[in-house]
N, C-alpha and C. Protein backbone atom coordinates (compact mmCIF):
# COMPACT_ATOMS: atom_id res chain seq x y z
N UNK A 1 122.90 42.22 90.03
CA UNK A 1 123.65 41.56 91.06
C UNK A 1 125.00 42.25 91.21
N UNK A 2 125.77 42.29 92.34
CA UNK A 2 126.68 43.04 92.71
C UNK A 2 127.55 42.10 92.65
N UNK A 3 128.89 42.46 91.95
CA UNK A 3 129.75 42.02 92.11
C UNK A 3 131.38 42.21 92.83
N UNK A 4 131.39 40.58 93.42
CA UNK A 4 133.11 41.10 94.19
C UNK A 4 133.93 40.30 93.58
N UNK A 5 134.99 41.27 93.49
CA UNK A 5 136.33 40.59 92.66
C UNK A 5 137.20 40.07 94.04
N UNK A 6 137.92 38.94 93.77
CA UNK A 6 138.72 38.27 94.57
C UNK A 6 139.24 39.37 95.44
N UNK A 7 140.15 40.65 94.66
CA UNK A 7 141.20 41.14 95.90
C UNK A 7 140.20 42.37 96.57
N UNK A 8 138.94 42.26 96.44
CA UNK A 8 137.76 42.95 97.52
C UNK A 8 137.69 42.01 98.89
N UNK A 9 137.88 40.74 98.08
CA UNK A 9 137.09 40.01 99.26
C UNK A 9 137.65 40.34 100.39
N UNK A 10 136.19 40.15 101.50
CA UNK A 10 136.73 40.61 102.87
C UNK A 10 137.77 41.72 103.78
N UNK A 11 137.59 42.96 102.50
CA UNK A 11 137.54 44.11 102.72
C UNK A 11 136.73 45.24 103.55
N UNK A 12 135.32 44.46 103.69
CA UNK A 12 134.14 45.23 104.65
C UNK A 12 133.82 44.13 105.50
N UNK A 13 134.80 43.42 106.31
CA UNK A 13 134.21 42.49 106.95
C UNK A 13 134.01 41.05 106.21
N UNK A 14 133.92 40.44 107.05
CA UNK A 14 133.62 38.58 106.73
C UNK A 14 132.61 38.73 105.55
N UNK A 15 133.23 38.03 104.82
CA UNK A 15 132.61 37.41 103.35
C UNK A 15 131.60 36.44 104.10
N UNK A 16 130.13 36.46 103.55
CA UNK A 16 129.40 35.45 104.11
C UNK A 16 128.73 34.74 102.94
N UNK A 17 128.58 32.89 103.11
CA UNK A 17 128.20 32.39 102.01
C UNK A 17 127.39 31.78 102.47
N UNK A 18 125.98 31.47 101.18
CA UNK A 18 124.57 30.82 101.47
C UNK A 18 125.48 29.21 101.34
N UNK A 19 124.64 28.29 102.16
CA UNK A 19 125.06 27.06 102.09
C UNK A 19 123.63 26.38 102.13
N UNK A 20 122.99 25.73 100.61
CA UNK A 20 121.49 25.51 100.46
C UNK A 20 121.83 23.93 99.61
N UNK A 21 121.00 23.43 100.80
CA UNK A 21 121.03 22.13 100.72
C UNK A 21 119.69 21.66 99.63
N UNK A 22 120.52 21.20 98.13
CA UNK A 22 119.41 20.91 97.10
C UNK A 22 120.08 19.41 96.54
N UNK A 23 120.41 18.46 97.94
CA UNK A 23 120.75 17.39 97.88
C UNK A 23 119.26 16.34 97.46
N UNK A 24 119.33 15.45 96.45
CA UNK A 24 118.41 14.35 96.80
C UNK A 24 118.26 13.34 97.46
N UNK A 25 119.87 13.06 97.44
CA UNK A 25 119.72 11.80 98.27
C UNK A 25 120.55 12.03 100.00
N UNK A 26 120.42 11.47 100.77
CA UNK A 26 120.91 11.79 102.04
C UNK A 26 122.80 11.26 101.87
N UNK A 27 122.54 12.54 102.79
CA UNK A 27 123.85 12.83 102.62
C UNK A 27 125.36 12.37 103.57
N UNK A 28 124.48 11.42 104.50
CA UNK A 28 125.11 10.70 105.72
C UNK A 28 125.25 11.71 106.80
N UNK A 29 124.91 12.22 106.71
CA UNK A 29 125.20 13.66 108.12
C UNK A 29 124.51 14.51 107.83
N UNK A 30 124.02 15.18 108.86
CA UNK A 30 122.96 16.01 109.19
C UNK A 30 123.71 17.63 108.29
N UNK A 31 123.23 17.94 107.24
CA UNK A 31 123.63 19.29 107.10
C UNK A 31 124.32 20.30 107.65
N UNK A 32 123.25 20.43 108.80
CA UNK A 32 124.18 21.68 109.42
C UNK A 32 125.24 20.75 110.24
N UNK A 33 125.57 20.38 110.72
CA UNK A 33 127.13 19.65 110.72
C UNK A 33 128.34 19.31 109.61
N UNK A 34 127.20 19.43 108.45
CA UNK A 34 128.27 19.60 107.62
C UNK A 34 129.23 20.57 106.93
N UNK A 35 127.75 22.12 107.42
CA UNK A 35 128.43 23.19 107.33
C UNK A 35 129.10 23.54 108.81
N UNK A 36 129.00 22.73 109.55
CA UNK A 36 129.87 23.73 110.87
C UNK A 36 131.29 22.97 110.99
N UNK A 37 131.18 21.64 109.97
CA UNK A 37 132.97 21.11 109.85
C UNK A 37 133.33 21.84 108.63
N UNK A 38 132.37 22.49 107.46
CA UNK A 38 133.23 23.32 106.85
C UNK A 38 133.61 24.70 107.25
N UNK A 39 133.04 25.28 108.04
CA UNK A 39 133.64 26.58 108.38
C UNK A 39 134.55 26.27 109.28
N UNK A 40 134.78 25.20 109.96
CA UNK A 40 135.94 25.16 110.89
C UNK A 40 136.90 24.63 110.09
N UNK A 41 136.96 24.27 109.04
CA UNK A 41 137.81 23.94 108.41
C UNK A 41 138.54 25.11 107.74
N UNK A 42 137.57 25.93 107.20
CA UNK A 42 138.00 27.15 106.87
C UNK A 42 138.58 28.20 107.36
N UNK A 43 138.24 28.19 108.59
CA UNK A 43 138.55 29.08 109.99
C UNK A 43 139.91 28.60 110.10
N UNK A 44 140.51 27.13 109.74
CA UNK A 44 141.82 26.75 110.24
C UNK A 44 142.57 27.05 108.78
N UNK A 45 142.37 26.99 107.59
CA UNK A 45 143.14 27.19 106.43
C UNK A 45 143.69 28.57 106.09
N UNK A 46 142.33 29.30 106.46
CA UNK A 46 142.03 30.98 106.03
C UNK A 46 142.81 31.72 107.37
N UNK A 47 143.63 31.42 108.15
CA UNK A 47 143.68 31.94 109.70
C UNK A 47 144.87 32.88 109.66
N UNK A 48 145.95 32.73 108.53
CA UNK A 48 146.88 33.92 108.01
C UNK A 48 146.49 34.42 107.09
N UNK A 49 145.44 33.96 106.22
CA UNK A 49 145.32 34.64 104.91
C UNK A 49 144.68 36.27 105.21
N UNK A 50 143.92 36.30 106.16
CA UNK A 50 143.12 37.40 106.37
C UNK A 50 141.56 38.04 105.85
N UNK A 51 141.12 36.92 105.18
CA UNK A 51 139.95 36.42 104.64
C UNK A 51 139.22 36.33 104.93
N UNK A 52 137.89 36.55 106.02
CA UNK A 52 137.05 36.24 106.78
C UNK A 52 136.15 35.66 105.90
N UNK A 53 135.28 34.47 106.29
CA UNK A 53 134.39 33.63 105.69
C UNK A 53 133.72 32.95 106.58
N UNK A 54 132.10 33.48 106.88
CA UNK A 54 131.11 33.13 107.66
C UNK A 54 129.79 32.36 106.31
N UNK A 55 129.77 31.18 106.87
CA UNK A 55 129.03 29.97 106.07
C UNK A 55 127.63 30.40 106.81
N UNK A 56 126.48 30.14 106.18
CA UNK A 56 125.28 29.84 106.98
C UNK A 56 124.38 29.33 106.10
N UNK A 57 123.57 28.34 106.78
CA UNK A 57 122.45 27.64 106.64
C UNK A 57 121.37 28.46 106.19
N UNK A 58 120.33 28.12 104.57
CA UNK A 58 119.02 28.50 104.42
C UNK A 58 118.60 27.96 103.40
N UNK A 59 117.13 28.34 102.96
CA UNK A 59 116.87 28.02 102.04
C UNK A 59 116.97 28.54 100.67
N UNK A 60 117.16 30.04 100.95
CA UNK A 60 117.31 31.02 100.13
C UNK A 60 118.04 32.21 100.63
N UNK A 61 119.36 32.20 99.52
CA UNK A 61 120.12 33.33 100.20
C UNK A 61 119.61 34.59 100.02
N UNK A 62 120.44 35.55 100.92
CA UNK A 62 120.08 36.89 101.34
C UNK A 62 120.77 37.35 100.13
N UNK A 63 119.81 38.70 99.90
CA UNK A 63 120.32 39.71 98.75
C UNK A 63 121.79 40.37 99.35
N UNK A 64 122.82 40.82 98.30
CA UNK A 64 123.83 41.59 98.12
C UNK A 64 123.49 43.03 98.92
């Protein structure tokens, strides 16, 4: 597995993270709404930092 150290991140472009729903019990809101209020949340915190961070929905994340 490849690893990134913090002061890489988002050096080649938007950092992208698996968001895998291995909830049992319901979660009051539909998943993917829950990831599209966290990336907008992120989008508003991260917006001077210079950090890019793209969230997405699956079952199984994509290889490095």
């Amino acid at each position: 597995m490849k690893v990134i150290h913090a002061a890489q991140a988002g050096q080649s472009g938007a950092v992208t993270v698996a968001c895998i729903n291995k909830t049992t019990v319901d979660l009051g809101v539909p998943f993917d709404k829950l990831t599209a209020a966290l990336q907008k949340c992120y989008d508003h915190i991260s917006s001077g930092l210079g950090y890019p961070l793209k969230l997405y929905n699956t079952k199984v994340a994509k290889p490095i």
